[in-house]
Protein backbone atom coordinates (compact mmCIF):
# COMPACT_ATOMS: atom_id res chain seq x y z
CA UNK A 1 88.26 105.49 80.50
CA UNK A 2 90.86 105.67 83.09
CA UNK A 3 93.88 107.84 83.09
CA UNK A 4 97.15 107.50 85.16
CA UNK A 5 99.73 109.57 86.14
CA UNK A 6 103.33 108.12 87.49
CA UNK A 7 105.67 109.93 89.30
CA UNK A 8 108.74 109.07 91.17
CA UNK A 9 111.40 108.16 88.46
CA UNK A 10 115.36 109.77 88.60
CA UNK A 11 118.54 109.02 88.61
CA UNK A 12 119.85 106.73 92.00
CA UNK A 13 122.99 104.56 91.98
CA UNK A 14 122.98 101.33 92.14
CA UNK A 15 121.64 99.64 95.62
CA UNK A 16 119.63 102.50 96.08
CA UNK A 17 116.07 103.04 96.40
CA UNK A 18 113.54 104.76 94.64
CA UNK A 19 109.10 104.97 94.86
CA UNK A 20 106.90 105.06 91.95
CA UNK A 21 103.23 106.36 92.38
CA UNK A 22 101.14 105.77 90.14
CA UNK A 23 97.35 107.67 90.24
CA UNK A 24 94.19 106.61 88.46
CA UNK A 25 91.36 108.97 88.03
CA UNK A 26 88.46 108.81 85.87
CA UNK A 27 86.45 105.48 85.75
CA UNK A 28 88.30 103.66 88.14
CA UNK A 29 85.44 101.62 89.74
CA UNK A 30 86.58 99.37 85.99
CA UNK A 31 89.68 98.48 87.69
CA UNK A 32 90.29 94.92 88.83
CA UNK A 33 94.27 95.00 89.01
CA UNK A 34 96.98 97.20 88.13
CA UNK A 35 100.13 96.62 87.21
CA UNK A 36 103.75 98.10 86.51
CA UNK A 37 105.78 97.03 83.09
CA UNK A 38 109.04 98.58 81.98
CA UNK A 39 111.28 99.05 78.50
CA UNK A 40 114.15 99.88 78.18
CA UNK A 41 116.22 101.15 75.04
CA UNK A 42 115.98 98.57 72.48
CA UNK A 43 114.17 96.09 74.32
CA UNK A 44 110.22 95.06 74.34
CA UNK A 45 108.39 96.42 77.57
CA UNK A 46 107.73 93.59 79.79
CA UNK A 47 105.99 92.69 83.18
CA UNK A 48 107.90 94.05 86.92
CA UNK A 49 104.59 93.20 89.07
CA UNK A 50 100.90 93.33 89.68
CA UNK A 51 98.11 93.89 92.19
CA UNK A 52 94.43 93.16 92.40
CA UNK A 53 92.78 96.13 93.31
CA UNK A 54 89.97 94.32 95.63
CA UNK A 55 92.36 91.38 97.46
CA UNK A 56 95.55 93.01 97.20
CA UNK A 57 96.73 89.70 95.79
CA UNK A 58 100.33 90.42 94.30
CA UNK A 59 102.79 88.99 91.34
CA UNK A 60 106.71 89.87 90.58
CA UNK A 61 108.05 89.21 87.65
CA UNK A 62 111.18 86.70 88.68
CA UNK A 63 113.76 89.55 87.96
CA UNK A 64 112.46 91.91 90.97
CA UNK A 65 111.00 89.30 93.52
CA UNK A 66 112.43 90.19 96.59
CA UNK A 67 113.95 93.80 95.40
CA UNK A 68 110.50 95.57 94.32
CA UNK A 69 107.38 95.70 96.35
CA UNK A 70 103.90 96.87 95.15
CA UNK A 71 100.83 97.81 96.76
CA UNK A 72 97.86 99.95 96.40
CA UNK A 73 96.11 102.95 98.15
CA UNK A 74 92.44 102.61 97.65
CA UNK A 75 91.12 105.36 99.31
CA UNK A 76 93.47 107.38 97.04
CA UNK A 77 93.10 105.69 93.85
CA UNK A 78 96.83 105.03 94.08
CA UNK A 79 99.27 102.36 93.10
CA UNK A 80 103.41 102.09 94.57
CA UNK A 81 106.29 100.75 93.48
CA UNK A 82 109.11 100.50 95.74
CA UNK A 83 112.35 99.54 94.32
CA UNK A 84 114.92 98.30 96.24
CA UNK A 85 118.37 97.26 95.86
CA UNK A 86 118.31 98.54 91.90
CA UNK A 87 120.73 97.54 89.62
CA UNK A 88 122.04 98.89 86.38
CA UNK A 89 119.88 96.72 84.36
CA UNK A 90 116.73 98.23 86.07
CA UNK A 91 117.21 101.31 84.20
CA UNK A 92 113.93 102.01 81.64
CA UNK A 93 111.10 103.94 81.50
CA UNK A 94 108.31 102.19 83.60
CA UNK A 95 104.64 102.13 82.75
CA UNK A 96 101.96 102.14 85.37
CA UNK A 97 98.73 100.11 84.12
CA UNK A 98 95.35 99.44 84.13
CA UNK A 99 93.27 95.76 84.23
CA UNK A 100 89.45 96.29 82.97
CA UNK A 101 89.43 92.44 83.44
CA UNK A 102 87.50 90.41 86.86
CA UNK A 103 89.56 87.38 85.71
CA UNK A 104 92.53 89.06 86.37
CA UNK A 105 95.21 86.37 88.13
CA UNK A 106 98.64 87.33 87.70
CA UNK A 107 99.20 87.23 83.98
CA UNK A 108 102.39 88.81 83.35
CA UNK A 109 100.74 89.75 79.33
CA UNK A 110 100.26 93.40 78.74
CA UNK A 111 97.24 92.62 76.83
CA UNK A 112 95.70 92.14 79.63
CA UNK A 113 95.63 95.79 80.63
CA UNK A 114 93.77 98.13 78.65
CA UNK A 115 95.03 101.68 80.29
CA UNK A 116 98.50 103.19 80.15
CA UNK A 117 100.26 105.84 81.57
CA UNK A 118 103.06 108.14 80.38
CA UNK A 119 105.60 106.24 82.04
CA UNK A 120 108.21 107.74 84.23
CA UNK A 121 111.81 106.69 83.99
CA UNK A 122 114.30 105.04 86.18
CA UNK A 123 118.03 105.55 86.08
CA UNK A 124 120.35 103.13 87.64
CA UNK A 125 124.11 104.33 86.86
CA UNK A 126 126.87 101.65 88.18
């Protein structure tokens, strides 16, 4: 199993910036991609953005392109989320995530990922 750990979440106002870390430990040589989702209150969690852990190969969902960046530390088992430019409607607690799968290519379904962190959450006040 894997486990993660995010960190990085608070309170910013909106335009401003915050980074999400996100650190696996345990069997992480079963990682192929890992990925960031997000819920907030009364909503389903859904897909911000993913990266393959061997190519580096990135997806947004359409909602951040442009704002959010990802990207991946492999030395330290680590995956970032910068967040740029947030809004009021970024605020939700935000999930980093696991892919087990070597077919990984961008699907935005959380199915896909079989670990989860605790999630760490993001405050955007207007």
């Amino acid at each position: 199993q894997v486990q993660l750990v995010e960190s990085g979440g608070g309170l910013v106002q909106a335009g401003g910036s915050l980074r999400l870390a996100c650190v696996a430990s345990g069997r992480t040589a079963s990682m192929y991609a890992m990925g960031w989702f997000r819920q907030a209150p009364g909503k389903e969690r859904e897909f911000v953005a993913a990266i393959t852990w061997r190519g580096g190969s990135t997806y947004y969902a359409d909602s951040v392109k442009g704002r959010f960046a990802i990207s991946r530390d492999k030395a330290k088992n680590t995956v970032l989320l910068e967040t740029n430019n947030l809004k009021p409607e970024d605020t939700a607690v935000y999930y980093c995530a696991a892919c087990h799968s070597i077919w990984y290519s961008g699907s935005a379904d959380e199915a896909n990922f079989g670990s989860w962190g605790q999630g760490t959450q993001i405050t955007v006040s207007s």
